[in-house]
Protein backbone atom coordinates (compact mmCIF):
# COMPACT_ATOMS: atom_id res chain seq x y z
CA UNK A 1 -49.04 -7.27 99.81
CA UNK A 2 -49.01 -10.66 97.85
CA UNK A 3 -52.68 -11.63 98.46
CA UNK A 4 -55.61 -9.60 97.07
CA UNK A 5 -57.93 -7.85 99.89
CA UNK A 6 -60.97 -9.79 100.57
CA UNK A 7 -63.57 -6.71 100.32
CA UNK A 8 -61.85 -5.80 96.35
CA UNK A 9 -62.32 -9.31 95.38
CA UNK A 10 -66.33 -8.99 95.28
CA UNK A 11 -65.97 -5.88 92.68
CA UNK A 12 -63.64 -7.61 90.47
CA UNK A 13 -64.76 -11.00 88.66
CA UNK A 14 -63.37 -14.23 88.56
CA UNK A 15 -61.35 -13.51 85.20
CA UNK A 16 -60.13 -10.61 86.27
CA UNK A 17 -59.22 -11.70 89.85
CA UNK A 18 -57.08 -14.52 88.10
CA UNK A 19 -55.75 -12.04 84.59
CA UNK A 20 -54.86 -9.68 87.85
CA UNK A 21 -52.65 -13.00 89.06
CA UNK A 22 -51.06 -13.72 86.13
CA UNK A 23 -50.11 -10.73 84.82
CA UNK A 24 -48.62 -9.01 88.10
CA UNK A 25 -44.82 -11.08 87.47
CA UNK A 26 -45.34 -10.16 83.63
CA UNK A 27 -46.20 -6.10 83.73
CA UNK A 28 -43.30 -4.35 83.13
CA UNK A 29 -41.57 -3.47 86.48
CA UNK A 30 -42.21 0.13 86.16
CA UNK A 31 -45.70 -0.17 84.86
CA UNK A 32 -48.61 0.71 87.10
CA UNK A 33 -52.64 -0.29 86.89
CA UNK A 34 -54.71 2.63 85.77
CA UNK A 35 -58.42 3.19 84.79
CA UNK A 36 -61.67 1.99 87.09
CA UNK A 37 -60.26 -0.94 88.35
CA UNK A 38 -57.38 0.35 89.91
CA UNK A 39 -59.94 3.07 91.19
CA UNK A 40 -62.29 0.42 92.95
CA UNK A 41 -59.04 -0.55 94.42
CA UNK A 42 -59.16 3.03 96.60
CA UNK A 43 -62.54 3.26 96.43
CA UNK A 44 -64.55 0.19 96.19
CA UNK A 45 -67.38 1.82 94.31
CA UNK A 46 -68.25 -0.35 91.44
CA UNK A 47 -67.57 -3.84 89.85
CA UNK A 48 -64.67 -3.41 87.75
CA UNK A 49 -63.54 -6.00 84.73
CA UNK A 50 -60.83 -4.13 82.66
CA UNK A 51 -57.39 -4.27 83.72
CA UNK A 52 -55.46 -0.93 82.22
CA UNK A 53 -51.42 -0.26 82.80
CA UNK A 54 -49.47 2.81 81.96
CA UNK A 55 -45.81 2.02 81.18
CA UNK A 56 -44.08 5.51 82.35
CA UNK A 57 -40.83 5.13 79.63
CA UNK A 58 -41.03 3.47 76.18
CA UNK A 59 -41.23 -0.30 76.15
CA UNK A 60 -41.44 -2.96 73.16
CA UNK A 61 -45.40 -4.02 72.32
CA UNK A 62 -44.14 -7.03 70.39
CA UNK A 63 -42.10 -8.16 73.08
CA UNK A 64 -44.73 -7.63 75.65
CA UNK A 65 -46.91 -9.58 73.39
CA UNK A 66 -44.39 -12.94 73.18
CA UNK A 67 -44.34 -12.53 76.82
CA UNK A 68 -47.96 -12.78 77.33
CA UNK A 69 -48.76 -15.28 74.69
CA UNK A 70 -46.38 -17.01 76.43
CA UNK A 71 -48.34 -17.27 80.08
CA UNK A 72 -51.62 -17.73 78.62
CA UNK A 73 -54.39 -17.23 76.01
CA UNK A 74 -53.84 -13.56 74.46
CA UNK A 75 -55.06 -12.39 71.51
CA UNK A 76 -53.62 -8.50 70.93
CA UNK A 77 -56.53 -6.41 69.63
CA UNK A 78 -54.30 -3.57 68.53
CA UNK A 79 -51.14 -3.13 68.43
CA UNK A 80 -48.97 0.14 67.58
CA UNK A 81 -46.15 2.40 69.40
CA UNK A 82 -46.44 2.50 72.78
CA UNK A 83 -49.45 0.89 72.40
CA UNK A 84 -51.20 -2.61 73.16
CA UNK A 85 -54.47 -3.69 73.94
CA UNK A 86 -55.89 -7.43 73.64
CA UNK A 87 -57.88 -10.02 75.88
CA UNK A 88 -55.65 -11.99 78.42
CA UNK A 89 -57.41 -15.18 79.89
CA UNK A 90 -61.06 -13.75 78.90
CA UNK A 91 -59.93 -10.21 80.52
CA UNK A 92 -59.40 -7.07 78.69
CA UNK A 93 -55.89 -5.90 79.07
CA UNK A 94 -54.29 -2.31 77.91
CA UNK A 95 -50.40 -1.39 78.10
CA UNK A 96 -50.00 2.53 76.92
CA UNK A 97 -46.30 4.29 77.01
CA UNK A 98 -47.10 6.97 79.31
CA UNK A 99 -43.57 8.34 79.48
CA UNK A 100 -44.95 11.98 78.55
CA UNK A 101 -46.91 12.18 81.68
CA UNK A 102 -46.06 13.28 85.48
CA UNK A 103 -46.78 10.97 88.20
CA UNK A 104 -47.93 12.77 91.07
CA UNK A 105 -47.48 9.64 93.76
CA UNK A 106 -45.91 7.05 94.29
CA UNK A 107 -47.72 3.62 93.31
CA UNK A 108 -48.77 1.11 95.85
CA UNK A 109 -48.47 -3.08 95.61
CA UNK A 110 -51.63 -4.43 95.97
CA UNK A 111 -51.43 -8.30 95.01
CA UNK A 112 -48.02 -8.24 93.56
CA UNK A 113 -49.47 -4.97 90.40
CA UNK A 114 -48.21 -1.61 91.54
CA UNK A 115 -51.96 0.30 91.70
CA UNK A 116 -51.96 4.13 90.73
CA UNK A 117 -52.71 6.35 93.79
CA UNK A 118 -56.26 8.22 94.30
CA UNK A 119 -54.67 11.63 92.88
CA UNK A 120 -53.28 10.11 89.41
CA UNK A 121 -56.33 8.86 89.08
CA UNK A 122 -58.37 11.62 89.45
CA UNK A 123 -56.01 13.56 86.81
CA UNK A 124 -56.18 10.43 84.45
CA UNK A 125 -60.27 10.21 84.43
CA UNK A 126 -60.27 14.04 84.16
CA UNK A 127 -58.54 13.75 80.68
CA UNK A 128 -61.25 10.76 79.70
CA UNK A 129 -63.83 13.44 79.97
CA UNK A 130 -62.30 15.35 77.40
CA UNK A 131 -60.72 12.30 75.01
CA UNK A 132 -64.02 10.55 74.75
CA UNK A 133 -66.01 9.88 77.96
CA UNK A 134 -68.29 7.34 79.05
CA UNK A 135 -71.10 7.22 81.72
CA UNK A 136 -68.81 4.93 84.09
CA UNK A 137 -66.05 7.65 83.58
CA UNK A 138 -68.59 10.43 85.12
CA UNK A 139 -69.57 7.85 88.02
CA UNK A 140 -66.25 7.18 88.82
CA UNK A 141 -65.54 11.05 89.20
CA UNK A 142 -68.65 11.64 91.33
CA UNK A 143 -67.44 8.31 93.88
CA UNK A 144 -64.13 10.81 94.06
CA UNK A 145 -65.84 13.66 95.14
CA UNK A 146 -67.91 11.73 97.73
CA UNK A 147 -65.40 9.06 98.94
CA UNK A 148 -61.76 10.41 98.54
CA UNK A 149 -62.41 13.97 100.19
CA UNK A 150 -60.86 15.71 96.81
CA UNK A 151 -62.96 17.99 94.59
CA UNK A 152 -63.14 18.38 90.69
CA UNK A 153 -61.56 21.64 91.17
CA UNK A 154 -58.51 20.00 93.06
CA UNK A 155 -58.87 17.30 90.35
CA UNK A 156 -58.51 19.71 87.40
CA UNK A 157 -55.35 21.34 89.40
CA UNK A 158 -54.03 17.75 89.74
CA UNK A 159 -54.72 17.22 85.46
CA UNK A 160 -52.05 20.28 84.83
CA UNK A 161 -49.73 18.79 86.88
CA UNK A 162 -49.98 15.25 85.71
CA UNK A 163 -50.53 16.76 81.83
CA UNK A 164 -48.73 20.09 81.43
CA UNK A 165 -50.51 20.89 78.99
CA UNK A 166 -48.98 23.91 76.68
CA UNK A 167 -52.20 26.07 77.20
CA UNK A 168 -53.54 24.90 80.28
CA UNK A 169 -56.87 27.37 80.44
CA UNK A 170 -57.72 25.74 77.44
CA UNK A 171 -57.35 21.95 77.99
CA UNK A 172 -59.24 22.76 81.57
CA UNK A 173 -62.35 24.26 80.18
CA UNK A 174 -62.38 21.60 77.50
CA UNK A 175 -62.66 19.26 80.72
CA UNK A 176 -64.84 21.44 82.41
CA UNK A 177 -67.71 21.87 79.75
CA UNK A 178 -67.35 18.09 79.32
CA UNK A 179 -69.08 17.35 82.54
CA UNK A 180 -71.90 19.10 82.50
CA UNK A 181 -72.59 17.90 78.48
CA UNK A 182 -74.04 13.97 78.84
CA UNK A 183 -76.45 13.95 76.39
CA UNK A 184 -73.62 12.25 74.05
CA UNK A 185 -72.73 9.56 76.36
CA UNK A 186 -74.42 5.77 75.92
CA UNK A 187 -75.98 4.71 79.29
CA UNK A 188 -74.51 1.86 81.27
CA UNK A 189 -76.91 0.16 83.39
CA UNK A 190 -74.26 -2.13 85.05
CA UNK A 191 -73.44 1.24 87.29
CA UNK A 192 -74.99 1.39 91.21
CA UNK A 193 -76.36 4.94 90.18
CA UNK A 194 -79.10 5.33 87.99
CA UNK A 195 -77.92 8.02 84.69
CA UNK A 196 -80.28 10.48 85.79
CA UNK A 197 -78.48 11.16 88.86
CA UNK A 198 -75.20 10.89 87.33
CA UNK A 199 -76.48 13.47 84.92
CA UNK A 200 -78.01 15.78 87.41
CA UNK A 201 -75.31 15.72 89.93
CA UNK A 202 -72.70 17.02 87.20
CA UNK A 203 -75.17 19.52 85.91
CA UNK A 204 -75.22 20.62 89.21
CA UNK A 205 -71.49 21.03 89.90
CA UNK A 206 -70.58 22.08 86.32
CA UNK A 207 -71.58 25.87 86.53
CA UNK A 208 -70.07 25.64 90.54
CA UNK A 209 -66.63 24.58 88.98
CA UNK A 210 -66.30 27.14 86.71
CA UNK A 211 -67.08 30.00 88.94
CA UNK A 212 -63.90 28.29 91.47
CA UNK A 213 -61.77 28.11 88.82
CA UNK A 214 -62.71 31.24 87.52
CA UNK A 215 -61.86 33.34 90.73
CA UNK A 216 -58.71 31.77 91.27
């Protein structure tokens, strides 16, 4: 669809809504949105302002970068291989080569950027938990459990599939001690969920996931 759903416009601001515009003709053709934003696209949980793409084969940063600078105001904020991030028309913007990684489903159109499906995501914010991990990444994980009908245990079978990891027992329980450990990660009061439920919740589930996963 060419125009942007009325109900994901009031989770995504202004700049966004018109970076999302201007960048759909420029991401590269393969390239799909990623991150919260293209989860508030499924889910409609939280306001989202970050727009994040994965490119799934190699592409050219510098090239990429000409292209943008030449549609509007960009300034690249870092720049390597496979790798650029920068601010597009006010927006944050990220473009990662994420040709080592297994897309589960296919991505859908939604206002002209091909949007990540629920299950990619859920691998994707699994692996933020054990990269680095923020509160928003926890909150988005709990809206997946109560609003997309998947659990973390389906989402940590989903994470091997997406990842292969070479020792996958490993890389899980690195995920799986991650959520139940907060006490590391800086509160975000822009979330709809106050931290101590976020925090309790996961505390909760932590010890429930391991004995599932554990039995399998």
């Amino acid at each position: 669809m060419n125009e942007m759903p009325a109900d994901l416009e009031q989770f995504l601001p202004p700049a966004t809504r018109a970076a999302w515009s201007r960048l759909a003709p420029l991401v590269p053709d393969n390239g799909y949105l990623v991150g919260g934003t293209a989860l508030t696209v499924h889910l409609l949980h939280r306001v989202s302002r970050d727009l994040d793409f994965f490119i799934p084969s190699a592409f050219d940063p510098d090239g990429l970068i000409d292209t943008l600078a030449a549609a509007g105001p960009f300034t690249p904020t870092q720049l390597g291989v496979g790798t650029l991030n920068g601010v597009f028309e006010g927006t944050k913007v990220q473009f990662l080569d994420a040709s080592g990684q297994h897309m589960l489903d296919e991505a859908r159109v939604v206002a002209g950027v091909r949007v990540a499906g629920i299950r990619d995501l859920f691998a994707t914010k699994l692996k933020v938990i054990a990269d680095r991990g923020e509160l928003r990444d926890y909150f988005d994980l709990l809206a997946i459990e109560q609003r997309a009908g998947l659990r973390a245990e389906d989402g940590l079978r989903l994470f091997v599939q997406r990842y292969r990891p070479r020792v996958p027992g490993q890389a899980v329980a690195k995920i799986v001690l991650g959520l139940g450990y907060l006490d590391d990660v800086a509160d975000d009061p822009s979330l709809p969920m106050r931290r101590e439920e976020i925090e309790r919740y996961w505390r909760r589930r932590q010890p429930e996931i391991g004995k599932t996963l554990g039995a399998d």
